[in-house]
Protein backbone atom coordinates (compact mmCIF):
# COMPACT_ATOMS: atom_id res chain seq x y z
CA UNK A 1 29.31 -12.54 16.63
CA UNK A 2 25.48 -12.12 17.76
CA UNK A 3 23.70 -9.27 17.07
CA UNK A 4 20.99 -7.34 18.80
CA UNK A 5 18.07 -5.60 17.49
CA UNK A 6 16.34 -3.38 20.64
CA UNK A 7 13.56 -0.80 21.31
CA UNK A 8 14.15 1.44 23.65
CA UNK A 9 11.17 3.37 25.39
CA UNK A 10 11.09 6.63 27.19
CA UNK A 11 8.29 7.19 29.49
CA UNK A 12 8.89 10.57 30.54
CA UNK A 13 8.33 11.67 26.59
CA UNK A 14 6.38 8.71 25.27
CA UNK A 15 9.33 8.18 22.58
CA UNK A 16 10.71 5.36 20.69
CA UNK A 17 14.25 4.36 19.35
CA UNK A 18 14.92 1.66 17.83
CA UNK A 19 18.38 0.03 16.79
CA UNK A 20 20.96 -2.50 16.56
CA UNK A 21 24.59 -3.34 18.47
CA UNK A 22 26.67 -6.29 19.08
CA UNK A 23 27.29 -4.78 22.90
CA UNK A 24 23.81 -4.52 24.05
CA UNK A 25 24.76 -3.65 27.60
CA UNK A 26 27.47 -1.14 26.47
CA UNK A 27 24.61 0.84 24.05
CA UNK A 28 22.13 0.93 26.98
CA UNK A 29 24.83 2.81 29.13
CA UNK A 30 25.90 5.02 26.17
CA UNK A 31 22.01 5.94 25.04
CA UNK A 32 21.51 6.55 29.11
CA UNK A 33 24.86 8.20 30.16
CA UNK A 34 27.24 9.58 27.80
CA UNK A 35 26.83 11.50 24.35
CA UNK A 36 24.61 14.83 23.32
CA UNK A 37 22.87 13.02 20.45
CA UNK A 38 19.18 12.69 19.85
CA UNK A 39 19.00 10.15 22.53
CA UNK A 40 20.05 12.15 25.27
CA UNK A 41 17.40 14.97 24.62
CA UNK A 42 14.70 11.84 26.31
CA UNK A 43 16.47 9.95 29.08
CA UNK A 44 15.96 7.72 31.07
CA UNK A 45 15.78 4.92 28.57
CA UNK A 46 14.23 1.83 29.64
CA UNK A 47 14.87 -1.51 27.05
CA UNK A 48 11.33 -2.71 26.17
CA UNK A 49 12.52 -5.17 22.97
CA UNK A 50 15.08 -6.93 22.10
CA UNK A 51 16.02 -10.17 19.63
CA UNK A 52 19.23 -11.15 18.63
CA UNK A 53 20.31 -12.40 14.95
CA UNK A 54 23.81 -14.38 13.73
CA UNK A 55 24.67 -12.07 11.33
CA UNK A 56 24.45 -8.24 11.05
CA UNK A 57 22.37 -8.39 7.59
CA UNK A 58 19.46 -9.93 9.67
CA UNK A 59 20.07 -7.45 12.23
CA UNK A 60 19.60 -4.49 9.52
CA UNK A 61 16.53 -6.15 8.25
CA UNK A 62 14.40 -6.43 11.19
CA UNK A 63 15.46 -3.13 12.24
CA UNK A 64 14.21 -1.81 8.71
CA UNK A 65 11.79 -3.74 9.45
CA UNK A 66 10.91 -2.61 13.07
CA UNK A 67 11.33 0.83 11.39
CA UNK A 68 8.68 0.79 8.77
CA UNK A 69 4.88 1.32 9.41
CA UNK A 70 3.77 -1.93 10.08
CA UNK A 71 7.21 -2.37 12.56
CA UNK A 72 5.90 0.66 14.38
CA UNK A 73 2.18 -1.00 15.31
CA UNK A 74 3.96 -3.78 16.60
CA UNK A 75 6.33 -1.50 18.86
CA UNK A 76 3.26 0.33 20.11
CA UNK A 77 1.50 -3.62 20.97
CA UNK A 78 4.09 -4.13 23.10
CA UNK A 79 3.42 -3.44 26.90
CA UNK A 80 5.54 -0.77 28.31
């Protein structure tokens, strides 16, 4: 089973948020739609990054790495 490692941006509150799934379509509808988490306090989401890994220890690891300081200048090069 594939999994997904994805940025998500938020425009309206210049935000971040970055994580992982093996439903990539069903996460975008449940960061945009449903829930009262931390997430819902800056919708509308819009996907600006995504790369998908075989196994879910990959996954972890480039969301670590996505997650550390040097993972954060790269999600800020990326055009939104």
């Amino acid at each position: 089973m594939p999994f997904t490692v994805y940025v998500l941006f938020s425009e309206q509150y210049s935000k971040h948020y970055t994580g992982f799934t093996s439903d990539l379509e069903n996460r975008l509808n449940s960061h945009n739609e449903f829930g009262k988490d931390w997430t819902a306090r800056y919708r509308p989401w819009k996907l600006i990054y995504t790369k998908i890994f075989d196994s879910k220890k990959e996954a972890l690891e480039h969301e670590k790495w996505l997650k550390s300081g040097v993972g954060r200048d790269f999600i800020k090069s990326i055009p939104h």
